[in-house]
C-alpha atoms as a PDB file:
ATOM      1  CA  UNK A   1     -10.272 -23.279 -17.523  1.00  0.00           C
ATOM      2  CA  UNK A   2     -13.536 -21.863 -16.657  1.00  0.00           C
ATOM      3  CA  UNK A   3     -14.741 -18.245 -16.161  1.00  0.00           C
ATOM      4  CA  UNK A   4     -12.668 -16.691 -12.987  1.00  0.00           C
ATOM      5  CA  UNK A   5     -13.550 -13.563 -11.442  1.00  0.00           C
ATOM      6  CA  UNK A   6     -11.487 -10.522 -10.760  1.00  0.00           C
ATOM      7  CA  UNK A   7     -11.044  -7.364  -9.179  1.00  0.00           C
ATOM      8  CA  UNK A   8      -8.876  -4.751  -9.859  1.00  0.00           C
ATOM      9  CA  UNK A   9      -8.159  -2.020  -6.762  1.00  0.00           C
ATOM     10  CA  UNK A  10      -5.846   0.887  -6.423  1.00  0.00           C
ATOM     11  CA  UNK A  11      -3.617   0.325  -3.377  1.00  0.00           C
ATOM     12  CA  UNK A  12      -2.152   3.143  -1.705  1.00  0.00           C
ATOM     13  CA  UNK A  13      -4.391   5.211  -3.101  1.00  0.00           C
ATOM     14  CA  UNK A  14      -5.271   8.900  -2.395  1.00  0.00           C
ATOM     15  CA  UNK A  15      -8.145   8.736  -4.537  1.00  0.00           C
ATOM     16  CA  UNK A  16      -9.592   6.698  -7.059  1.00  0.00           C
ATOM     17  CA  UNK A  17      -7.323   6.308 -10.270  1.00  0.00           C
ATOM     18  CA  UNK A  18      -4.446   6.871  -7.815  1.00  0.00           C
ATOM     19  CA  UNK A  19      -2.048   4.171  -5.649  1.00  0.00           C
ATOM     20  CA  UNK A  20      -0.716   1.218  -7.374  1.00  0.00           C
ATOM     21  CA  UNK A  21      -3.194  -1.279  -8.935  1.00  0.00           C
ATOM     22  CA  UNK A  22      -3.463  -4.900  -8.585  1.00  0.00           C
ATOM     23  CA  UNK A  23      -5.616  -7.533 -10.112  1.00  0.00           C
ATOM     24  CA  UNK A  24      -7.006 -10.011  -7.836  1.00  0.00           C
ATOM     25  CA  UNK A  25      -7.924 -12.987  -9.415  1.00  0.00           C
ATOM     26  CA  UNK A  26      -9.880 -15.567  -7.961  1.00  0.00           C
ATOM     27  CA  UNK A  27     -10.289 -18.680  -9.346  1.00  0.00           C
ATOM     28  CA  UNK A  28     -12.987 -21.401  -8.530  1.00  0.00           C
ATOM     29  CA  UNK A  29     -10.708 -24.125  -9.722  1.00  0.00           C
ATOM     30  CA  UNK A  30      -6.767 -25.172  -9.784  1.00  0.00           C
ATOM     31  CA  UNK A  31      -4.275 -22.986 -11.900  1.00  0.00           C
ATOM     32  CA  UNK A  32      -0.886 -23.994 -12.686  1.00  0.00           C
ATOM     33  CA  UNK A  33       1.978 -21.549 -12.163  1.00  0.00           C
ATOM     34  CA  UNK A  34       1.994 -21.435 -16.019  1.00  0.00           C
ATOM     35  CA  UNK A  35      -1.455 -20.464 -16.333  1.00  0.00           C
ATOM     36  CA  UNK A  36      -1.334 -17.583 -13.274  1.00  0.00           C
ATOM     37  CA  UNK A  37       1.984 -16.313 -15.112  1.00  0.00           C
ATOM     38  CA  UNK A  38       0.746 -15.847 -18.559  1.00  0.00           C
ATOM     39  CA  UNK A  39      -2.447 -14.193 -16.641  1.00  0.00           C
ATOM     40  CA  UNK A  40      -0.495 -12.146 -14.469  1.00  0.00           C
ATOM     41  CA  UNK A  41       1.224 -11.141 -17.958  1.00  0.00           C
ATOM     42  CA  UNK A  42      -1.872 -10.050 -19.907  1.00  0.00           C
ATOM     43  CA  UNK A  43      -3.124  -7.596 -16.964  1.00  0.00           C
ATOM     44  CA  UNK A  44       0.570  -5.943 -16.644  1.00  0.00           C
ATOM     45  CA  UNK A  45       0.185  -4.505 -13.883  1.00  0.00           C
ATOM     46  CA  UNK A  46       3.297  -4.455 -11.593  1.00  0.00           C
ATOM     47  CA  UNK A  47       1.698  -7.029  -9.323  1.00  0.00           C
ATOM     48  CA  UNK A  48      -1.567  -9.819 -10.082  1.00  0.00           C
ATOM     49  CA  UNK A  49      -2.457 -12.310  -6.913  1.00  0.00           C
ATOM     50  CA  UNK A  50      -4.096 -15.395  -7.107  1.00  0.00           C
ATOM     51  CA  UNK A  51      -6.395 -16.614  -4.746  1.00  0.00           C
ATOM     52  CA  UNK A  52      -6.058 -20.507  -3.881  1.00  0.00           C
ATOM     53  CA  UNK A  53      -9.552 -21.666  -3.795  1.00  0.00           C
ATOM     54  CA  UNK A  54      -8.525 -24.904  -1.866  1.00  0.00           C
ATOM     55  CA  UNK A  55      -5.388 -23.313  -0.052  1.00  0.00           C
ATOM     56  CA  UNK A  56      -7.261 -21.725   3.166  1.00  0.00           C
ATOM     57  CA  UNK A  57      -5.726 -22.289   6.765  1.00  0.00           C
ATOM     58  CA  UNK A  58      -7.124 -21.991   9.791  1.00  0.00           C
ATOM     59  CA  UNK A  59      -5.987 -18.957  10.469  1.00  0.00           C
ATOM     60  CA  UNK A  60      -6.090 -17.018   7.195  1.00  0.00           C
ATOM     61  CA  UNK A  61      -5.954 -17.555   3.177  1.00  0.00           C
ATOM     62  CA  UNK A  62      -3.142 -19.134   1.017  1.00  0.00           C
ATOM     63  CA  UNK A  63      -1.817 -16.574  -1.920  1.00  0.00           C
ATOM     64  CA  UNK A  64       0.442 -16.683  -4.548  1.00  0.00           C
ATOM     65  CA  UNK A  65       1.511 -13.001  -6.315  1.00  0.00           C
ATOM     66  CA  UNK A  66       3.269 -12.584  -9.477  1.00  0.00           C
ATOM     67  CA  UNK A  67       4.507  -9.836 -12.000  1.00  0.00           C
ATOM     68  CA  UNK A  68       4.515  -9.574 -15.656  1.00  0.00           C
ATOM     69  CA  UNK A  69       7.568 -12.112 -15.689  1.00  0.00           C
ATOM     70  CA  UNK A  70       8.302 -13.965 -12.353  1.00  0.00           C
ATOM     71  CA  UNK A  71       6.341 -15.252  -9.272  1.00  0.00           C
ATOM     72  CA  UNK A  72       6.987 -13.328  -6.037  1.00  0.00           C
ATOM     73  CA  UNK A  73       7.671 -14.471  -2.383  1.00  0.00           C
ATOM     74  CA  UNK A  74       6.315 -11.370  -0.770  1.00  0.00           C
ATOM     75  CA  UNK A  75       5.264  -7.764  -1.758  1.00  0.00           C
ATOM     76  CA  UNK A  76       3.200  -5.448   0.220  1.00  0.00           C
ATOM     77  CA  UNK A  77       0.752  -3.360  -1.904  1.00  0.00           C
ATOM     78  CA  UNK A  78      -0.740  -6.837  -3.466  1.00  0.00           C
ATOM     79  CA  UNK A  79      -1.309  -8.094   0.017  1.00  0.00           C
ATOM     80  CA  UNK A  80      -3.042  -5.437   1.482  1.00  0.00           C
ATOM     81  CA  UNK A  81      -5.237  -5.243  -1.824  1.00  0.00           C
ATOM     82  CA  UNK A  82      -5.503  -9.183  -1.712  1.00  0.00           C
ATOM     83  CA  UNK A  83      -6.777  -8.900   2.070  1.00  0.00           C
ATOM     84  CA  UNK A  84      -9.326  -5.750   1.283  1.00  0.00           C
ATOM     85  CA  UNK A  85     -10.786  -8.242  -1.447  1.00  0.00           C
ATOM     86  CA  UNK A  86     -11.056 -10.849   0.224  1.00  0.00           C
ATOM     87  CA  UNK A  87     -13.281  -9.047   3.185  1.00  0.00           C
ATOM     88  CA  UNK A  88     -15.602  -6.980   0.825  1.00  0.00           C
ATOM     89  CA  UNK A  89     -16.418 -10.771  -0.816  1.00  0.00           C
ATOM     90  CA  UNK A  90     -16.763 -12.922   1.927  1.00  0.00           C
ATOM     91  CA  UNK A  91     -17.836 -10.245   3.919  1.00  0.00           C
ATOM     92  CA  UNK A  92     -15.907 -10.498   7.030  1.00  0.00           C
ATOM     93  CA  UNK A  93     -15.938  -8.155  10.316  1.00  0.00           C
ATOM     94  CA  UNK A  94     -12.595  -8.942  11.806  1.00  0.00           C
ATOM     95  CA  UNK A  95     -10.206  -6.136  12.092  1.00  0.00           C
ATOM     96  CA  UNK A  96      -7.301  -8.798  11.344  1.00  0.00           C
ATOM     97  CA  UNK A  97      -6.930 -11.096   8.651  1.00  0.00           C
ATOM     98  CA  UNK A  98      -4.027 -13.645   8.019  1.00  0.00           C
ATOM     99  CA  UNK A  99      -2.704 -14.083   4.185  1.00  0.00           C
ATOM    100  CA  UNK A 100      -0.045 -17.045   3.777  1.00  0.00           C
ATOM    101  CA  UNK A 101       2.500 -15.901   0.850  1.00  0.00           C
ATOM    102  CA  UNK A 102       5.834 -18.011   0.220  1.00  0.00           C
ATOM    103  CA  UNK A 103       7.636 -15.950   3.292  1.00  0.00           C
ATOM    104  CA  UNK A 104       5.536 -16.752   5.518  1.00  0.00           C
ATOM    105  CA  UNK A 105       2.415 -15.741   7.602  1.00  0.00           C
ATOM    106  CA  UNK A 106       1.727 -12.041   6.739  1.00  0.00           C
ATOM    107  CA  UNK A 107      -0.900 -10.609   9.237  1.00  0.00           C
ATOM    108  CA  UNK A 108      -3.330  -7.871   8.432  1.00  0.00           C
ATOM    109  CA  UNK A 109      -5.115  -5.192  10.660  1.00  0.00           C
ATOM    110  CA  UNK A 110      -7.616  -2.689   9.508  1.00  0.00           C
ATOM    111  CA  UNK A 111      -8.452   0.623  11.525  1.00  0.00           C
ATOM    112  CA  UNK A 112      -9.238   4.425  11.185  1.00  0.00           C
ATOM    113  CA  UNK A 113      -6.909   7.899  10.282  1.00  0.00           C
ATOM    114  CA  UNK A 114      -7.403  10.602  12.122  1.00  0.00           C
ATOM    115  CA  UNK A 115      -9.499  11.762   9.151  1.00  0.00           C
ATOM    116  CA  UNK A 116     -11.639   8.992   9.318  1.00  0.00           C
ATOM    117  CA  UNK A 117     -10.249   7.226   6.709  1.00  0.00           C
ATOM    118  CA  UNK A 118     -10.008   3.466   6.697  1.00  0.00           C
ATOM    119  CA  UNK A 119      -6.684   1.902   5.915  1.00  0.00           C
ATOM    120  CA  UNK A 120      -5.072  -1.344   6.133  1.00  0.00           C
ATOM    121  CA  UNK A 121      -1.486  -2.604   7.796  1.00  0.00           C
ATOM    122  CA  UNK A 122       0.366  -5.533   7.279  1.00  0.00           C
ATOM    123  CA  UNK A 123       3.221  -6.543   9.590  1.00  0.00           C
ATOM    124  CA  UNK A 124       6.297  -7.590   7.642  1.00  0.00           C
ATOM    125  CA  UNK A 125       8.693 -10.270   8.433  1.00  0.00           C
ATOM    126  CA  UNK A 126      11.776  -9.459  10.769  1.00  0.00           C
ATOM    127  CA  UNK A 127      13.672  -7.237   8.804  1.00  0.00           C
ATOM    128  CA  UNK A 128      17.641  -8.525   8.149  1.00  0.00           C
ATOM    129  CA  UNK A 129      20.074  -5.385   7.717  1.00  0.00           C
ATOM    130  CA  UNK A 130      22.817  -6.759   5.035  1.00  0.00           C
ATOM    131  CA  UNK A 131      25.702  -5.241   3.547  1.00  0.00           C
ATOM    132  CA  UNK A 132      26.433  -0.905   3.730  1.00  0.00           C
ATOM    133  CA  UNK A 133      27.182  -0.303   0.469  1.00  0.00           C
ATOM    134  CA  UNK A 134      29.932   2.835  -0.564  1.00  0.00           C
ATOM    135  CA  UNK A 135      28.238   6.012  -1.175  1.00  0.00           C
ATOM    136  CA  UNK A 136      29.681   6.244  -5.009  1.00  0.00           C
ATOM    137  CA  UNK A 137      28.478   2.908  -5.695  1.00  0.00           C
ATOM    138  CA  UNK A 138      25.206   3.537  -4.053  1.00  0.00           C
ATOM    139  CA  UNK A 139      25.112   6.659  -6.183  1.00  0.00           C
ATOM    140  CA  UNK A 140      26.032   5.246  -9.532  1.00  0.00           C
ATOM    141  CA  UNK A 141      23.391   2.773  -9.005  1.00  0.00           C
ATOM    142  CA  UNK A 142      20.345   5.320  -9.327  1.00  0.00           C
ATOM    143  CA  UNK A 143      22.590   7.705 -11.674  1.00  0.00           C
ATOM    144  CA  UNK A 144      23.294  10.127  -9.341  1.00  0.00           C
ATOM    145  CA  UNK A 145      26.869  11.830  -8.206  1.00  0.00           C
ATOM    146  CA  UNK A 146      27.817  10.979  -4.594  1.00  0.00           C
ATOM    147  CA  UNK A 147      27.571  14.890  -3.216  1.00  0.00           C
ATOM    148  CA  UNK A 148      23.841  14.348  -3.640  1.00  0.00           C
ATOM    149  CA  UNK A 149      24.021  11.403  -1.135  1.00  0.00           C
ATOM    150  CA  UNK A 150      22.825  12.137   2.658  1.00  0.00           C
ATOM    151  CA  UNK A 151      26.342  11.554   4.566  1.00  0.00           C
ATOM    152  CA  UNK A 152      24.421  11.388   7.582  1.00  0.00           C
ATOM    153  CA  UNK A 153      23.123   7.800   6.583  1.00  0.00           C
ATOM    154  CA  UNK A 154      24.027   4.752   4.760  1.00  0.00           C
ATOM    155  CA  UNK A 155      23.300   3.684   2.027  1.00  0.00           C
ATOM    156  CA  UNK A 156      22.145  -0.358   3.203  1.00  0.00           C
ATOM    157  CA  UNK A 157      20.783  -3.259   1.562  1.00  0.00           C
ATOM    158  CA  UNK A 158      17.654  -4.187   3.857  1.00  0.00           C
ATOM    159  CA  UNK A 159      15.489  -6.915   3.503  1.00  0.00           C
ATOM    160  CA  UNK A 160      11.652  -8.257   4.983  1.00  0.00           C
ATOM    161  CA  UNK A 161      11.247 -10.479   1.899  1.00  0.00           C
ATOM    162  CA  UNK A 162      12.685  -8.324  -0.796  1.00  0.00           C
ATOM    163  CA  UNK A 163      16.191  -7.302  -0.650  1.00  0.00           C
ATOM    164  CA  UNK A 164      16.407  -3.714  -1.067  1.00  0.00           C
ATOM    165  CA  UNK A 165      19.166  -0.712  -1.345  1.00  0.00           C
ATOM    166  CA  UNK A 166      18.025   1.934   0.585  1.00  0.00           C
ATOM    167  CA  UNK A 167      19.775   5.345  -0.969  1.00  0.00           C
ATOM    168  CA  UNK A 168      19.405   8.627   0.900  1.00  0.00           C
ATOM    169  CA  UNK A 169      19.928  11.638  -0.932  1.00  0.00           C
ATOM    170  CA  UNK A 170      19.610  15.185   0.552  1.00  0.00           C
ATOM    171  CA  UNK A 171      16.546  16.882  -1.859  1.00  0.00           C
ATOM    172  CA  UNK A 172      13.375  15.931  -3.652  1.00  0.00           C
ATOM    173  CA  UNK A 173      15.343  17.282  -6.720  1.00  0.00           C
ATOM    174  CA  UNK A 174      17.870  14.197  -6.436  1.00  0.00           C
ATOM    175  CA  UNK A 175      15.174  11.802  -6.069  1.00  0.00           C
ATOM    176  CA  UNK A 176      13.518  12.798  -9.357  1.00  0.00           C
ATOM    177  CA  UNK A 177      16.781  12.934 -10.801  1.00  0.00           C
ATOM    178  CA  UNK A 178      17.284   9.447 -10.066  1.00  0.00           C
ATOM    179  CA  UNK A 179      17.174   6.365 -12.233  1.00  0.00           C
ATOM    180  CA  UNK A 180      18.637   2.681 -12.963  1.00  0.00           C
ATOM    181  CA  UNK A 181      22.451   2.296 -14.085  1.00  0.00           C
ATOM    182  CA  UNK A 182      21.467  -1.024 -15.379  1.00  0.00           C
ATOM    183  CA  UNK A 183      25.429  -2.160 -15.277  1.00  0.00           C
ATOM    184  CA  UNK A 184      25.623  -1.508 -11.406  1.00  0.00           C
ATOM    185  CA  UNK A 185      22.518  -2.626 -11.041  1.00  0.00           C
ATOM    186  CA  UNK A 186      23.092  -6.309 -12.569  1.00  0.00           C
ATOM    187  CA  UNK A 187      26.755  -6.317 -10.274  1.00  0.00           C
ATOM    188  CA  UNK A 188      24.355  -5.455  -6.824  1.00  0.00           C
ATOM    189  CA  UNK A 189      21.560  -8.555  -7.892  1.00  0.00           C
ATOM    190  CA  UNK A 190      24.878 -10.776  -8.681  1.00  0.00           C
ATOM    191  CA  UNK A 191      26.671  -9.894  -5.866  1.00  0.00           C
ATOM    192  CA  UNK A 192      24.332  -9.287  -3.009  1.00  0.00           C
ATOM    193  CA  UNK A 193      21.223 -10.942  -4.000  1.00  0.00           C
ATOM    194  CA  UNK A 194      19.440  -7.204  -4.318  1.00  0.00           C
ATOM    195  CA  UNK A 195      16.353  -7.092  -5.841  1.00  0.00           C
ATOM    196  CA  UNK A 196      14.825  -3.177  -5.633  1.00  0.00           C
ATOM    197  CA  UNK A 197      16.775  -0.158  -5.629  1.00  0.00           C
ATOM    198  CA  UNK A 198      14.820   2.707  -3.006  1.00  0.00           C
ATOM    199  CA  UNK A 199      15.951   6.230  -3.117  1.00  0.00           C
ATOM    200  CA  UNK A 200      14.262   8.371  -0.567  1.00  0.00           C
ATOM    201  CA  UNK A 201      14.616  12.587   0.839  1.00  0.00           C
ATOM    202  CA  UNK A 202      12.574  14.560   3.492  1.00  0.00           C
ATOM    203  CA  UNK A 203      11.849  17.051   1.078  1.00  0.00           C
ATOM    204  CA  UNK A 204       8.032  16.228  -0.533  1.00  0.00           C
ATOM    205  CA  UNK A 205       5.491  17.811  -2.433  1.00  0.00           C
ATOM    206  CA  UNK A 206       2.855  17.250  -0.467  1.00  0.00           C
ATOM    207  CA  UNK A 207       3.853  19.234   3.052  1.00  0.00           C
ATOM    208  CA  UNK A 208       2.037  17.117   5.308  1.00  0.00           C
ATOM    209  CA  UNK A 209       4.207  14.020   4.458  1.00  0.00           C
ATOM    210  CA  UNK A 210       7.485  13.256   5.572  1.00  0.00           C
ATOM    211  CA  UNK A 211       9.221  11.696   3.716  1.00  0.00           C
ATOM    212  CA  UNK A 212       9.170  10.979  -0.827  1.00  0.00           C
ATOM    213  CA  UNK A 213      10.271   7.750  -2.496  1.00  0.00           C
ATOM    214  CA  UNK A 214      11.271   6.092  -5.377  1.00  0.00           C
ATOM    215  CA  UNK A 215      11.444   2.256  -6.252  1.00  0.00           C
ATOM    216  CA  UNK A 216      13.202   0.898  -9.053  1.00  0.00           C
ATOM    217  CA  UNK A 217      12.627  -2.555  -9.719  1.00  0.00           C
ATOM    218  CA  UNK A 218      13.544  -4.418 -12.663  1.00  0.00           C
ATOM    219  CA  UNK A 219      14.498  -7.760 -11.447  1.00  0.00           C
ATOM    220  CA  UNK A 220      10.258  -8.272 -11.473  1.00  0.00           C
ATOM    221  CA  UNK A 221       9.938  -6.405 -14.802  1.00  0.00           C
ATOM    222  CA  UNK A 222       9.083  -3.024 -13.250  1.00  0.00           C
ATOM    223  CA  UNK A 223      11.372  -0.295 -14.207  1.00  0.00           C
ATOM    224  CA  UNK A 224       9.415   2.048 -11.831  1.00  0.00           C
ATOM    225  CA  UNK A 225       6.946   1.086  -9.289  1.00  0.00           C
ATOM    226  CA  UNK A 226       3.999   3.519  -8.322  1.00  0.00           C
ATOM    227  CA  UNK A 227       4.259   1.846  -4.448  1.00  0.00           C
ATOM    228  CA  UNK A 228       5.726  -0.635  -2.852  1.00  0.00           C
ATOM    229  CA  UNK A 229       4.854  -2.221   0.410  1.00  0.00           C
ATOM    230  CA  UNK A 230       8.045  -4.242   0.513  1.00  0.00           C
ATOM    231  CA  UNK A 231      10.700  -2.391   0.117  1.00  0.00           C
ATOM    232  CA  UNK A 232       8.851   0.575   2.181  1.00  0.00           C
ATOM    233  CA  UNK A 233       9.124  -1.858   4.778  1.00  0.00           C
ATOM    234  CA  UNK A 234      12.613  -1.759   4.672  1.00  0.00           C
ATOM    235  CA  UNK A 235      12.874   1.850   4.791  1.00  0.00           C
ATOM    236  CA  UNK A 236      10.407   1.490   7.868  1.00  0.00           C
ATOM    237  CA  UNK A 237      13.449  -0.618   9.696  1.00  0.00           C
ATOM    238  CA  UNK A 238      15.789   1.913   8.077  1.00  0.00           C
ATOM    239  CA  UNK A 239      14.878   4.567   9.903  1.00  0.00           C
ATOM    240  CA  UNK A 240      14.206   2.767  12.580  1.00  0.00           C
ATOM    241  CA  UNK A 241      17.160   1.075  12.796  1.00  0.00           C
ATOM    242  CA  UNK A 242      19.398   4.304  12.496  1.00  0.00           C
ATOM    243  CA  UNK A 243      17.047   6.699  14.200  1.00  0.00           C
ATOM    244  CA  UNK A 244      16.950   9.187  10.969  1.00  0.00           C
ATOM    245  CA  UNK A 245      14.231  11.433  12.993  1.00  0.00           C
ATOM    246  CA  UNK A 246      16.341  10.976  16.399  1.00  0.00           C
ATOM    247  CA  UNK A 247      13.975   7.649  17.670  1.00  0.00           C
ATOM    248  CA  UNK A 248      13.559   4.629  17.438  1.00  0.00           C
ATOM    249  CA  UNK A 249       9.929   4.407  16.632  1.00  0.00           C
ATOM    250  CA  UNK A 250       8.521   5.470  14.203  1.00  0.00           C
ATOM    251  CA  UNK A 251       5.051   6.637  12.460  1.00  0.00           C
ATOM    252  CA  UNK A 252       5.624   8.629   8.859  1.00  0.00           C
ATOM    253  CA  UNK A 253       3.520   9.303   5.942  1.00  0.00           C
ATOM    254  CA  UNK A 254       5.618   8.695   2.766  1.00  0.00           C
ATOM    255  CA  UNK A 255       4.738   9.713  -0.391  1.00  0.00           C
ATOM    256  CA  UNK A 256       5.855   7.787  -4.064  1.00  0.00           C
ATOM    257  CA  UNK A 257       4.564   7.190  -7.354  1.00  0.00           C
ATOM    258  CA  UNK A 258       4.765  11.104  -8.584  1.00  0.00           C
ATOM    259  CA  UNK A 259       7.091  10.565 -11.135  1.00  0.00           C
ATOM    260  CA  UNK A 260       4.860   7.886 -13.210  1.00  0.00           C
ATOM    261  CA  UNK A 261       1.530   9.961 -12.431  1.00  0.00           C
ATOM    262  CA  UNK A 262      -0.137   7.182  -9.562  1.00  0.00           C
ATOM    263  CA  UNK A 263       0.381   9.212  -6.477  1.00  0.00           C
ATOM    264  CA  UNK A 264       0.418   7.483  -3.275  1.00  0.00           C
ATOM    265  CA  UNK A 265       0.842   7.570   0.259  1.00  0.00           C
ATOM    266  CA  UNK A 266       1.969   4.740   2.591  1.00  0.00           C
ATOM    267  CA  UNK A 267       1.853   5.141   6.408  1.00  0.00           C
ATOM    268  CA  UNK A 268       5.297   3.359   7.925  1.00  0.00           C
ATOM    269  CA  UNK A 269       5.836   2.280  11.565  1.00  0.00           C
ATOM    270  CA  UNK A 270       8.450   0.890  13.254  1.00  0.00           C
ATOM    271  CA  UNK A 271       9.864   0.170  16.719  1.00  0.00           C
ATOM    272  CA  UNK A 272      12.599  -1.480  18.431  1.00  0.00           C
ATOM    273  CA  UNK A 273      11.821  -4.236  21.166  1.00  0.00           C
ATOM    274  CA  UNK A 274      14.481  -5.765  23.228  1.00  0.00           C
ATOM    275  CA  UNK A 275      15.762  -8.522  20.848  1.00  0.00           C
ATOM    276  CA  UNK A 276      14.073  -6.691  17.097  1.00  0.00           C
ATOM    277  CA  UNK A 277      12.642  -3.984  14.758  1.00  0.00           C
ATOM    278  CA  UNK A 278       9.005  -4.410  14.317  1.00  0.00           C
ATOM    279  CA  UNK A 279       7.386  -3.063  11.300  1.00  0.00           C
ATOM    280  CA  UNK A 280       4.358  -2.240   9.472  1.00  0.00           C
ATOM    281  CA  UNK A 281       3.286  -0.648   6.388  1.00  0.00           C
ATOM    282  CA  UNK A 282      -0.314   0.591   5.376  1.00  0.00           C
ATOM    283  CA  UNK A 283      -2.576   2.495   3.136  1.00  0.00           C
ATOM    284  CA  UNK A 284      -6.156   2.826   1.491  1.00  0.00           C
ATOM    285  CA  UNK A 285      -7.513   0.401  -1.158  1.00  0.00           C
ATOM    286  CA  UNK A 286      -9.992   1.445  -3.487  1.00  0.00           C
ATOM    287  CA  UNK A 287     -11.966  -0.670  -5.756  1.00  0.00           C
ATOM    288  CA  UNK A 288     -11.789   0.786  -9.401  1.00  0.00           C
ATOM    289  CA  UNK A 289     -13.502  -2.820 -11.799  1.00  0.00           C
ATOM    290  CA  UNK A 290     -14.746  -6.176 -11.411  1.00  0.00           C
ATOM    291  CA  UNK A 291     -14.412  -8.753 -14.098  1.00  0.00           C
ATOM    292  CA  UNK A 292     -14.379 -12.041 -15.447  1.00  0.00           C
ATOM    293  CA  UNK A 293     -11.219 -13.930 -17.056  1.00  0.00           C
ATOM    294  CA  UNK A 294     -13.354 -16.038 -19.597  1.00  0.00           C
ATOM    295  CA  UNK A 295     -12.431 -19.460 -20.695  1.00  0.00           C
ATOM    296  CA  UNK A 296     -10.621 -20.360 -23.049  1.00  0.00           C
ATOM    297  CA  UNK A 297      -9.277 -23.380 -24.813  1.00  0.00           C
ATOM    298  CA  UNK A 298      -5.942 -22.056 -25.609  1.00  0.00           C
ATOM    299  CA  UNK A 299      -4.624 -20.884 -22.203  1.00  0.00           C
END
């Protein structure tokens, strides 16, 4: 293995030192899985994409994204910080930008807040709205009692790449309450495939946001995750979905990542056309280091 470059960028940042990081590695030469695992390991970050050097389409870039343990088929925050890469180093104009994970196509937009700020959207796959699950299961899931729950909602195991129970509760205080019962847990991933758990209130700390999360995720190795594209994509059809502000489109800021000191903001929209739920998740990306993997004969 020879020397491979890599970045590191906070995504879903407010700031620098902020977001969730990811290390984008990009390799002049073929990896095996084995070799991007063990890589993807020794950053430890919740997320580490790899670049195929000979995987481009004609329409965009091939990537593969793991965590510490397992490879994933899609996740948001490293493919918004995989596309913002991949412009600043081949220095591309285009406001879109195609990355090709194992789900699929995932397109990428860039364009400006109303403060100016540039930030980056990725559409996520047609979202699939699975089983309602009962509000004291839903509840004993993230360790919380059921009269915490929002009655108003369901509590629904959503999916646009990364099955996810989406918990309501009624107060910030419930969300920071919450955390993984790892028994109920294990009986949702057996029994319905579910990979994150997402608890969620419209109480925040920051009063210009709508909405605060939390995303438990230890299927991937991540007990808590700073921010998640993915699974904020399924809240995005959520709400959509069952019109939790009174319409069916949306455009929210959503805050996370409080709790484990990295906080970050996501914007989420969503609409309904006449036969789906469209949705898109964005933030900023920040650069924080660039570095070189070096070689070595025992990888």
């Amino acid at each position: 293995m020879s020397d491979i470059r890599y970045d590191i960028v906070d995504v879903f940042a407010q700031s620098q030192y902020t977001g969730n990081q990811l290390a984008v590695v990009q390799p002049e030469g073929e990896l095996s899985g084995e070799e991007m695992q063990r890589i993807a390991n020794e950053f430890d970050y919740s997320e580490t994409t790899f670049i195929d050097p000979d995987g481009s389409h004609a329409d965009g870039f091939e990537v593969r994204i793991f965590s510490p343990t397992t490879e994933l088929p899609f996740a948001g925050h490293p493919t918004l910080g995989t596309a913002y890469v991949l412009r600043e180093r081949l220095g591309l104009s285009d406001d879109e930008l195609v990355l090709h994970e194992q789900v699929g196509a995932i397109p990428v937009s860039v364009e400006k807040t109303a403060t100016g700020d540039e930030i980056l959207l990725m559409e996520h796959p047609e979202p699939t709205f699975d089983e309602i699950i009962e509000p004291a299961r839903a509840a004993d899931a993230v360790s919380l009692p059921a009269d915490v729950l929002d009655d108003q909602f369901p509590a629904q195991i959503i999916s646009t790449g990364v099955p996810t129970l989406i918990v309501p509760v009624e107060s910030l205080s419930a969300v920071k309450e919450a955390e993984t019962n790892d028994e109920v847990y294990s009986e949702l991933v057996d029994q319905y495939g579910v990979r994150n758990l997402l608890v969620f209130a419209p109480e925040t700390y920051e009063p210009e946001n709508e909405l605060n999360v939390r995303v438990f995720a230890e299927f991937f190795g991540i007990p808590e995750d700073p921010a998640t594209g993915a699974s904020n994509g399924c809240l995005a059809a959520y709400l959509t979905e069952h019109q939790y502000f009174d319409t069916s489109e949306i455009d929210v800021r959503v805050e996370q990542g409080y709790e484990v000191n990295r906080p970050s903001l996501l914007y989420l929209r969503g609409q309904t056309t006449a036969d789906s739920i469209q949705v898109e998740v964005g933030g900023r990306v920040i650069p924080t280091a660039t570095g070189t993997l070096v070689e070595s004969n025992s990888l």
